[in-house]
PDB file of N, CA and C in Angstrom:
ATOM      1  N   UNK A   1     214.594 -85.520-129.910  1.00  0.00           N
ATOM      2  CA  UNK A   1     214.379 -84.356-129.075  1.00  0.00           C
ATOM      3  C   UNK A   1     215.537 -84.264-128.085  1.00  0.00           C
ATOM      4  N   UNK A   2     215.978 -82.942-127.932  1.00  0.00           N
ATOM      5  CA  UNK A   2     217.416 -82.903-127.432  1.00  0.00           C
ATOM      6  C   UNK A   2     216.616 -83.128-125.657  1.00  0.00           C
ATOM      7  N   UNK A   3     217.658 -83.126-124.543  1.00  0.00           N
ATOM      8  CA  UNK A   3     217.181 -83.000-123.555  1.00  0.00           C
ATOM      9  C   UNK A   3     216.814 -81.983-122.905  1.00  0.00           C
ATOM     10  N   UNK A   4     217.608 -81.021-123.337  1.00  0.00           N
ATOM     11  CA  UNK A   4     217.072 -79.761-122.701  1.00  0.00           C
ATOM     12  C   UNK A   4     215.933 -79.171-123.157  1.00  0.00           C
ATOM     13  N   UNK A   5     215.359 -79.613-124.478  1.00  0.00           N
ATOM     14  CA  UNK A   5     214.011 -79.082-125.039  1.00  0.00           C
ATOM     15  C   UNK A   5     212.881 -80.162-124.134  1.00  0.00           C
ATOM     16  N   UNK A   6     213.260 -81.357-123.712  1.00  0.00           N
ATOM     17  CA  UNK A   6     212.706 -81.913-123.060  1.00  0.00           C
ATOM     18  C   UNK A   6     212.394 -81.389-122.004  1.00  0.00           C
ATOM     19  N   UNK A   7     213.497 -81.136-121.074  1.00  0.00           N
ATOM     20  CA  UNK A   7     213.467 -80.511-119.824  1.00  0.00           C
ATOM     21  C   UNK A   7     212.530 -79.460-119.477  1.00  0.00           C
ATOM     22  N   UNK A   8     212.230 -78.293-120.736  1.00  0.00           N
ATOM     23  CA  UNK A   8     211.451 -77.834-120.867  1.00  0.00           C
ATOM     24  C   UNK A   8     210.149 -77.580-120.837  1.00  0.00           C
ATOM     25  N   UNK A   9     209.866 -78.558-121.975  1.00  0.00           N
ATOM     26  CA  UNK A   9     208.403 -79.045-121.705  1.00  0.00           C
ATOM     27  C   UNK A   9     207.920 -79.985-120.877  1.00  0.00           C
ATOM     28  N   UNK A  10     208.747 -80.847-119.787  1.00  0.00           N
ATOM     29  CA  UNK A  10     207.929 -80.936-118.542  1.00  0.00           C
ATOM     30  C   UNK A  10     208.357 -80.131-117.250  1.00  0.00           C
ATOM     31  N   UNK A  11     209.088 -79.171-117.286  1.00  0.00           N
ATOM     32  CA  UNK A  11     208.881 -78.316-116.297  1.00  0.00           C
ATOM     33  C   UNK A  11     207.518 -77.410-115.974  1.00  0.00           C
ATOM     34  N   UNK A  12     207.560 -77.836-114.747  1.00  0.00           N
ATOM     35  CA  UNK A  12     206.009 -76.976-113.487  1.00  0.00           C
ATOM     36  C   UNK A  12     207.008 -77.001-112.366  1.00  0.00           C
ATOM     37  N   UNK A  13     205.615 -75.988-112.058  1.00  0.00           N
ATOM     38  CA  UNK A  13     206.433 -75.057-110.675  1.00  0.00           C
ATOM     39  C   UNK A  13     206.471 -76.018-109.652  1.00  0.00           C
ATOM     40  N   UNK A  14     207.201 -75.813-108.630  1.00  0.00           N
ATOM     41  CA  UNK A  14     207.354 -76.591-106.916  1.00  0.00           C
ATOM     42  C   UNK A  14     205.669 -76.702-106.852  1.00  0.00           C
ATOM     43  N   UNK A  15     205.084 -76.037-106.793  1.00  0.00           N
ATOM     44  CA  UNK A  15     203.491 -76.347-106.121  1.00  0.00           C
ATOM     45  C   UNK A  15     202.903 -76.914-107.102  1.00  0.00           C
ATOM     46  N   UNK A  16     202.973 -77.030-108.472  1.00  0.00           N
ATOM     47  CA  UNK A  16     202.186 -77.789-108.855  1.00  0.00           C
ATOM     48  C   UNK A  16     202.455 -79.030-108.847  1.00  0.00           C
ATOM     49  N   UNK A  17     204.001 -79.133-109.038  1.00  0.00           N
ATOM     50  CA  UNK A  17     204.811 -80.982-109.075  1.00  0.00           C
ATOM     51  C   UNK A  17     204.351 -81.146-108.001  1.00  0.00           C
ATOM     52  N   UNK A  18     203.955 -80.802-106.140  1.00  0.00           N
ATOM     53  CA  UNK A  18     203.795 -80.888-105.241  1.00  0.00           C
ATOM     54  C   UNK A  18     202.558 -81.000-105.076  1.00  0.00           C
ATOM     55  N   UNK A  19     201.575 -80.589-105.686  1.00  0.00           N
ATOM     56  CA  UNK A  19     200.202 -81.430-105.949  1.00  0.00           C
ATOM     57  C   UNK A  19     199.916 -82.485-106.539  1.00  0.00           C
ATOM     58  N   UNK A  20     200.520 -82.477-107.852  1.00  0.00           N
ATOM     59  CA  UNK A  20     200.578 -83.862-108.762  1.00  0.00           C
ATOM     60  C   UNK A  20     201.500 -84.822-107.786  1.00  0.00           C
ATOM     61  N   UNK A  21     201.966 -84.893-107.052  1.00  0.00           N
ATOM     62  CA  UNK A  21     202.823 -85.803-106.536  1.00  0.00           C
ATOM     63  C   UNK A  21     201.725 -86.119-104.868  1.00  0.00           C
ATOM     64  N   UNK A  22     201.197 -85.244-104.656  1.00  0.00           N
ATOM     65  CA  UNK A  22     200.051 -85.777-102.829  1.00  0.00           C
ATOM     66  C   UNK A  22     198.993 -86.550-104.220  1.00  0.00           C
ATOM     67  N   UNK A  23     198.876 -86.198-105.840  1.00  0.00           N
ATOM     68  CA  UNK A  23     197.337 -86.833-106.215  1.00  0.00           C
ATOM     69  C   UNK A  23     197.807 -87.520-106.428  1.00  0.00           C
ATOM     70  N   UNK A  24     198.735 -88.424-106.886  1.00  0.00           N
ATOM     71  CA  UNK A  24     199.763 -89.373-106.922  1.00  0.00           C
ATOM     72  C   UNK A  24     199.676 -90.145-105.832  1.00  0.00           C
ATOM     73  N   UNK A  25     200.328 -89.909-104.924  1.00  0.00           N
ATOM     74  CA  UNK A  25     200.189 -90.474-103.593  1.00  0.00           C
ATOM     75  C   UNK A  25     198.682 -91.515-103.316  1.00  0.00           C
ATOM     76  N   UNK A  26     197.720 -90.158-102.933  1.00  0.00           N
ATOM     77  CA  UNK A  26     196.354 -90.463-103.132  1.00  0.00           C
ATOM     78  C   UNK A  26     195.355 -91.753-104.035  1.00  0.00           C
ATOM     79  N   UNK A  27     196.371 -91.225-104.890  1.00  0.00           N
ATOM     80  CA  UNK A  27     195.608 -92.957-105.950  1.00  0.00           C
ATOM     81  C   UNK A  27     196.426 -93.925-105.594  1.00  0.00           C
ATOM     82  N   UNK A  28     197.480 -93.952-105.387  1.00  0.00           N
ATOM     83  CA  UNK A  28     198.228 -95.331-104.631  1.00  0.00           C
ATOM     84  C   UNK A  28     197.415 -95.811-103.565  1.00  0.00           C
ATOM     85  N   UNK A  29     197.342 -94.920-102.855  1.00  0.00           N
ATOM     86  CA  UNK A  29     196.321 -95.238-101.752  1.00  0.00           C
ATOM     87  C   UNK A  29     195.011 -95.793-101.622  1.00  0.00           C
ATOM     88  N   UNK A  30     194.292 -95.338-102.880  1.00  0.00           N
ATOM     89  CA  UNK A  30     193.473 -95.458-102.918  1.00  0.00           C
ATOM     90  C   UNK A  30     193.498 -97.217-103.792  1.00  0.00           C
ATOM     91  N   UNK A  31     194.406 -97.244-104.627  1.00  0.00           N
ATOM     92  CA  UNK A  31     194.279 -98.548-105.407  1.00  0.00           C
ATOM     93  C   UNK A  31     194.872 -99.468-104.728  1.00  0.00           C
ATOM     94  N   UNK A  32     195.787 -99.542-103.522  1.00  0.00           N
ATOM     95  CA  UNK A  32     196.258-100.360-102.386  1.00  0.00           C
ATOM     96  C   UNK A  32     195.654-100.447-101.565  1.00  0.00           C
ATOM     97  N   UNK A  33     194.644 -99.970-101.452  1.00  0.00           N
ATOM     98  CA  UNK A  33     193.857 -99.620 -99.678  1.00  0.00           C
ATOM     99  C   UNK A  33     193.222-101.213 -99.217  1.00  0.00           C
ATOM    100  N   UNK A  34     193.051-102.765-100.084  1.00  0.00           N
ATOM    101  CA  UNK A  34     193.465-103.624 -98.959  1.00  0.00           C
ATOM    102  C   UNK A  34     194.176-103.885 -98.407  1.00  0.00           C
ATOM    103  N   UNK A  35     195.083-103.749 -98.938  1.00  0.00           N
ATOM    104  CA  UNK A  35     197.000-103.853 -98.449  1.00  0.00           C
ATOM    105  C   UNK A  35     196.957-103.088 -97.153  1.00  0.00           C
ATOM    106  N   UNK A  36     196.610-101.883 -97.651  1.00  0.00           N
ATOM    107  CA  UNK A  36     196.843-100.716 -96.610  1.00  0.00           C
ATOM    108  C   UNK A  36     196.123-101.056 -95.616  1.00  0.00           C
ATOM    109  N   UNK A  37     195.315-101.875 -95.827  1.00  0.00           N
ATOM    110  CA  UNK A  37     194.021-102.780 -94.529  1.00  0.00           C
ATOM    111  C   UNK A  37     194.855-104.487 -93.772  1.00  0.00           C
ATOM    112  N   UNK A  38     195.230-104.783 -94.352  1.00  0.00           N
ATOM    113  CA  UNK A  38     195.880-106.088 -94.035  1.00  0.00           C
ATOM    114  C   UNK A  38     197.334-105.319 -93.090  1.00  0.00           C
ATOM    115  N   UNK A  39     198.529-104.795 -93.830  1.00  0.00           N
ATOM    116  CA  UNK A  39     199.010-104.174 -93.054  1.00  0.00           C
ATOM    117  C   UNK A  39     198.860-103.173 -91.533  1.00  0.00           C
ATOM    118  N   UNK A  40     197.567-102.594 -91.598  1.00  0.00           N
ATOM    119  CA  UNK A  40     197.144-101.998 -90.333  1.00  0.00           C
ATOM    120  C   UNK A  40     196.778-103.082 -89.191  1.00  0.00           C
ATOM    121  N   UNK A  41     195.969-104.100 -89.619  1.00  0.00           N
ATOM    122  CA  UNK A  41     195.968-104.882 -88.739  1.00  0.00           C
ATOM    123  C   UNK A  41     196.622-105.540 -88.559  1.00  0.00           C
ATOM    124  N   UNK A  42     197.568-106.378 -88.990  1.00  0.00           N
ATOM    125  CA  UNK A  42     199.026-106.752 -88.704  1.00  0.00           C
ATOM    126  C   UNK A  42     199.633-105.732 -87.440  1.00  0.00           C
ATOM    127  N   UNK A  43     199.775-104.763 -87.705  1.00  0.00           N
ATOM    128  CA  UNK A  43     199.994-103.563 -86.685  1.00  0.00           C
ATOM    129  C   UNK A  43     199.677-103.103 -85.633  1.00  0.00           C
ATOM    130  N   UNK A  44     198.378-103.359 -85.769  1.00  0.00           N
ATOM    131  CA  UNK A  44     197.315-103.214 -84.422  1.00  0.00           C
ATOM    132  C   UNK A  44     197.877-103.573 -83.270  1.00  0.00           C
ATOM    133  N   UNK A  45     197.968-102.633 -82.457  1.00  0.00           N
ATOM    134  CA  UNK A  45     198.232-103.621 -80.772  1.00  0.00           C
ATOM    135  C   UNK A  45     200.263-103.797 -80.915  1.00  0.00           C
ATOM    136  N   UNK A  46     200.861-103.353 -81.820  1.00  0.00           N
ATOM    137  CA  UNK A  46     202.407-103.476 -81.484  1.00  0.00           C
ATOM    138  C   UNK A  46     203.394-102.426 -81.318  1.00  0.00           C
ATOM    139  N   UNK A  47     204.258-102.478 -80.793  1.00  0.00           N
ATOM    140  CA  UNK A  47     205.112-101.749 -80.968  1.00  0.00           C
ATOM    141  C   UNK A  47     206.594-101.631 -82.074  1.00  0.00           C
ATOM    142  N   UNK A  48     207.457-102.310 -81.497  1.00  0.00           N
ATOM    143  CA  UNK A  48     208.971-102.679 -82.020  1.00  0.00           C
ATOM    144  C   UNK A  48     208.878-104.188 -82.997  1.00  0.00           C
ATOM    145  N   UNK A  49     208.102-105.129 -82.313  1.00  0.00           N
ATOM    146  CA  UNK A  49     207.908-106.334 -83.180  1.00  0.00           C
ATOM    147  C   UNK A  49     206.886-105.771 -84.421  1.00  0.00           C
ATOM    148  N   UNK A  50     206.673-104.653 -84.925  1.00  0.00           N
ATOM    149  CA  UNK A  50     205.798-104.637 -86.210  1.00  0.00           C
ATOM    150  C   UNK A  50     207.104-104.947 -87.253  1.00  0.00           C
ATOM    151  N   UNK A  51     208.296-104.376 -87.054  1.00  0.00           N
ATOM    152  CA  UNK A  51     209.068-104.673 -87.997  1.00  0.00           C
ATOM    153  C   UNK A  51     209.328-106.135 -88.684  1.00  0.00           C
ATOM    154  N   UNK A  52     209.207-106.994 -88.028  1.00  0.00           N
ATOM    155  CA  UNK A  52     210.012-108.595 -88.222  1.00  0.00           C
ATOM    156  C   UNK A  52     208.323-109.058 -88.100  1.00  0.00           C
ATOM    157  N   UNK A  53     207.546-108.844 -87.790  1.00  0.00           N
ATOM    158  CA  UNK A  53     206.000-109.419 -87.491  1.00  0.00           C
ATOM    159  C   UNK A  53     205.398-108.734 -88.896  1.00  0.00           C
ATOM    160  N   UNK A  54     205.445-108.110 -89.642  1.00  0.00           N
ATOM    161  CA  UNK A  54     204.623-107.634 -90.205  1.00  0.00           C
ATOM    162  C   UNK A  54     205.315-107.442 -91.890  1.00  0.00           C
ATOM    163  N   UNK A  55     206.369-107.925 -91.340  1.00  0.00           N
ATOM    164  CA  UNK A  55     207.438-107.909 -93.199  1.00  0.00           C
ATOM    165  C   UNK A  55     206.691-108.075 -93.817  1.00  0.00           C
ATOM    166  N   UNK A  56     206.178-109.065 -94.527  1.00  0.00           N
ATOM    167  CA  UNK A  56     205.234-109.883 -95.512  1.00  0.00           C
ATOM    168  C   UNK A  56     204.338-108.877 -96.055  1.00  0.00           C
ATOM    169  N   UNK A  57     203.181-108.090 -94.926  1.00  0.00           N
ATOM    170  CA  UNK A  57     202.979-107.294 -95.152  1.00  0.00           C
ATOM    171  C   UNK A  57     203.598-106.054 -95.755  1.00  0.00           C
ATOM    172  N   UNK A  58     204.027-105.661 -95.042  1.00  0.00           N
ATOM    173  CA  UNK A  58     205.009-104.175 -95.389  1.00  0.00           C
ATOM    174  C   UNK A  58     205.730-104.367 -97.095  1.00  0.00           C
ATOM    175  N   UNK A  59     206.116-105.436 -97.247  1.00  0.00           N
ATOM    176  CA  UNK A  59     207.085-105.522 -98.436  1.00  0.00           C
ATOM    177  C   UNK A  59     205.652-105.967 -99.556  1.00  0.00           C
ATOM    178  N   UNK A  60     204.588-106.574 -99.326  1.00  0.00           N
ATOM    179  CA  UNK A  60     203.690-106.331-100.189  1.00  0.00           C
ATOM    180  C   UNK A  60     203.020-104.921-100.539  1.00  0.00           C
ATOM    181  N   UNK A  61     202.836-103.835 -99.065  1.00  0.00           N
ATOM    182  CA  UNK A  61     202.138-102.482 -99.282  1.00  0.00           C
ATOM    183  C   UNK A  61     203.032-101.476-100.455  1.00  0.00           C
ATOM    184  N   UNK A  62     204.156-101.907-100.047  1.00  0.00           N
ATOM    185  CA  UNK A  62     205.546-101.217-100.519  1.00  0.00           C
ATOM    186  C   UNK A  62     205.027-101.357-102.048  1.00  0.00           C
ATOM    187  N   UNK A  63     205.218-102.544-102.563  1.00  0.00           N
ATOM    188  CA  UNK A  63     205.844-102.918-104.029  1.00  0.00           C
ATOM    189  C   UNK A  63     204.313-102.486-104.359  1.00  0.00           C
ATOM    190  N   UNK A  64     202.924-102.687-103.775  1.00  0.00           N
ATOM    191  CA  UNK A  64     202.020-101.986-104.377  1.00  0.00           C
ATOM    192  C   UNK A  64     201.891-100.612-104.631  1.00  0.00           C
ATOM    193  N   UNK A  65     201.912 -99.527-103.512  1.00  0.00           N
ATOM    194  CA  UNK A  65     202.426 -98.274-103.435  1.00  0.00           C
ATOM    195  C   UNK A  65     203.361 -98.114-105.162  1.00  0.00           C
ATOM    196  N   UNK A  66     204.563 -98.363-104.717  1.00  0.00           N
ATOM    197  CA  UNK A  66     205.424 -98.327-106.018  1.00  0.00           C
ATOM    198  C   UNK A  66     204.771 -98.509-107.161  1.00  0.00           C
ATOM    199  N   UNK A  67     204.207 -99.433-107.847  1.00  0.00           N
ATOM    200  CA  UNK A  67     203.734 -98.959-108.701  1.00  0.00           C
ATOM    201  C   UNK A  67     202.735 -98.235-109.192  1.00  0.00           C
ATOM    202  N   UNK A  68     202.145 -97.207-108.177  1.00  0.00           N
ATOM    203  CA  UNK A  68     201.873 -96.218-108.481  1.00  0.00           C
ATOM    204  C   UNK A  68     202.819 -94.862-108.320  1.00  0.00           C
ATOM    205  N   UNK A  69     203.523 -95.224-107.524  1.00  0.00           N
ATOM    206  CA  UNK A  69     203.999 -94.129-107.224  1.00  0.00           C
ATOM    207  C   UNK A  69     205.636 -93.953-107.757  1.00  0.00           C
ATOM    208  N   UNK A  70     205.928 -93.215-109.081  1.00  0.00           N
ATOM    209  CA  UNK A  70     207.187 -93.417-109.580  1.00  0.00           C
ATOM    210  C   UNK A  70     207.547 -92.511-110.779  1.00  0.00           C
ATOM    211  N   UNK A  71     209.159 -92.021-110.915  1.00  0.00           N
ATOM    212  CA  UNK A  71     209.028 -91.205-111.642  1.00  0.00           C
ATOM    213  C   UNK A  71     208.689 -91.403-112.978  1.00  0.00           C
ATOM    214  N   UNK A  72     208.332 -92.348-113.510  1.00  0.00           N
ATOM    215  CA  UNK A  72     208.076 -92.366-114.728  1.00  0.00           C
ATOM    216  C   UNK A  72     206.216 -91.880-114.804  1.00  0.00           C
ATOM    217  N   UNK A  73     205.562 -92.769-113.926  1.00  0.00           N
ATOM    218  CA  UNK A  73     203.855 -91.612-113.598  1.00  0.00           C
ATOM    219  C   UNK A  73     203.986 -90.354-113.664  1.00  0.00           C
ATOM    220  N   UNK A  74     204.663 -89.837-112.813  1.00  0.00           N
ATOM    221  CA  UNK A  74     205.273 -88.444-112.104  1.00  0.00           C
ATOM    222  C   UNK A  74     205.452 -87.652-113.555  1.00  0.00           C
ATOM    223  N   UNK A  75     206.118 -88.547-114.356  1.00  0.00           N
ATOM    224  CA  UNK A  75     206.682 -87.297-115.579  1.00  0.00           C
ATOM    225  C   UNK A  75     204.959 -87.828-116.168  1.00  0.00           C
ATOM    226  N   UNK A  76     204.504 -88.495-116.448  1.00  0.00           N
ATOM    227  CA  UNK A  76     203.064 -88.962-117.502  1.00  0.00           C
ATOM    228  C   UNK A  76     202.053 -87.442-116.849  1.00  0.00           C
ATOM    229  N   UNK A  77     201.905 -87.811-115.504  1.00  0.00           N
ATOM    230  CA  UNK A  77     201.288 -86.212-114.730  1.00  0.00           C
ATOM    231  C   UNK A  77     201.593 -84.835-115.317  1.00  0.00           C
ATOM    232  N   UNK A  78     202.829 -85.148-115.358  1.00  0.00           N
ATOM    233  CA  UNK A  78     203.422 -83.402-115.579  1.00  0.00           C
ATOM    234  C   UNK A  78     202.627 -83.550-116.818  1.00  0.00           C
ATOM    235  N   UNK A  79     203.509 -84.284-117.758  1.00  0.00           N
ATOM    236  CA  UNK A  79     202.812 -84.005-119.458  1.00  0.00           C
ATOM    237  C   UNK A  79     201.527 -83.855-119.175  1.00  0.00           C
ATOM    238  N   UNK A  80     200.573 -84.359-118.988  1.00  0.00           N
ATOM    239  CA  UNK A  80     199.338 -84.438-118.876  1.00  0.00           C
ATOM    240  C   UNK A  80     198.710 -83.078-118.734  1.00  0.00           C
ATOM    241  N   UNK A  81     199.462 -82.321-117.528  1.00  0.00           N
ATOM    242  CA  UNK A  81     199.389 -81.161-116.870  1.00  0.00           C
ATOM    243  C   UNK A  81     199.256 -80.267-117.887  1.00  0.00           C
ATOM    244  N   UNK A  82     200.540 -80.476-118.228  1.00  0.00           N
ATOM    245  CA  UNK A  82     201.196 -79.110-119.304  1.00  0.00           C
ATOM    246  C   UNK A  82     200.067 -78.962-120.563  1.00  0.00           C
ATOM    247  N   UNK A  83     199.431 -80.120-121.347  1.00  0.00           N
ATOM    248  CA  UNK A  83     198.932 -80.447-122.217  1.00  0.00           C
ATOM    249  C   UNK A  83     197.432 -79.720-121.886  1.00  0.00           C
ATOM    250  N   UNK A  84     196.750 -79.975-120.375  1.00  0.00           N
ATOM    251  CA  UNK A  84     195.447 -79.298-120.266  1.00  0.00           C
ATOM    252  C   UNK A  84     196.101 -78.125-120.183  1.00  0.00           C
ATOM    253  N   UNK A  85     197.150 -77.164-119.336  1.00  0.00           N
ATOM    254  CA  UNK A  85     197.211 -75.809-119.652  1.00  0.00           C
ATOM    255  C   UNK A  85     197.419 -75.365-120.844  1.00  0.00           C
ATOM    256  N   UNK A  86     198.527 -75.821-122.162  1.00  0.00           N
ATOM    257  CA  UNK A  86     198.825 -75.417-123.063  1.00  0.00           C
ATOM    258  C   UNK A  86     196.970 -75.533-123.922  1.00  0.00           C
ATOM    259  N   UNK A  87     196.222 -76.614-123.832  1.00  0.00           N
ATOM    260  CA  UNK A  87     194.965 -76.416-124.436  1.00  0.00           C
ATOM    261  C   UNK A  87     194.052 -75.279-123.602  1.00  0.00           C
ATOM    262  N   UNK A  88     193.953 -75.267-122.554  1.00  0.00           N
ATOM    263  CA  UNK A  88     193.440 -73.871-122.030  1.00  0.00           C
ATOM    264  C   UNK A  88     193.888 -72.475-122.278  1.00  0.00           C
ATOM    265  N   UNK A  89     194.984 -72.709-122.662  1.00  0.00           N
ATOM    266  CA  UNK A  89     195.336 -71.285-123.137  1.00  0.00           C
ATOM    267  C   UNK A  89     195.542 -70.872-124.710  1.00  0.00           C
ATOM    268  N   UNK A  90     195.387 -72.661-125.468  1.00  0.00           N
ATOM    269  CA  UNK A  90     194.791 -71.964-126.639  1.00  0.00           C
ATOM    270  C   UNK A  90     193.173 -71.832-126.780  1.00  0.00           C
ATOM    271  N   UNK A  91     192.374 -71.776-125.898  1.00  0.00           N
ATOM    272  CA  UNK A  91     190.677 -71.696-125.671  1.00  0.00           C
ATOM    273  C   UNK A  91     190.556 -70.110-125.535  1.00  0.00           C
ATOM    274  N   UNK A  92     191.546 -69.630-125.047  1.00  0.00           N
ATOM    275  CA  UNK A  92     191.353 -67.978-124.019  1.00  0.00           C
ATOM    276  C   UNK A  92     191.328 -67.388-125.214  1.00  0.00           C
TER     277      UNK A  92
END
């Protein structure tokens, strides 16, 4: 498949990549959220020392985050996308 026929079939508009990318977000969040709990309290109560106080943390929330959140998901979404509209519009 050439690339530009590629290019094609996962192109969506700014607002929809921009939804698939906050539901994206959202499940990171949601599948990190002890992290996202260990890191907050690490945090609690600091200012400037969260940086060097809280690494360990932070570089664990990070690399969890990441693998949800990346362009290779990002393109699995789009397809996904395209696949329920292209079947909804052969239903109509």
């Amino acid at each position: 498949m050439g690339y530009l026929q590629e290019a094609r079939e996962n192109h969506v508009k700014k607002k929809v990549e921009e939804a698939l990318r906050s539901k994206m977000k959202q499940k990171a969040l949601k599948e990190c959220d002890v992290l996202c709990s260990k890191y907050a309290e690490c945090a609690r109560g600091r200012t400037f020392s969260v940086v060097w106080t809280c690494r360990k943390q932070a570089k664990e929330l990070n690399s969890c985050l990441h693998q949800f959140t990346n362009d290779a998901i990002l393109e699995d979404m789009k397809k996904a996308y395209m696949a329920e509209q292209e079947s909804k519009e052969k239903n109509q």
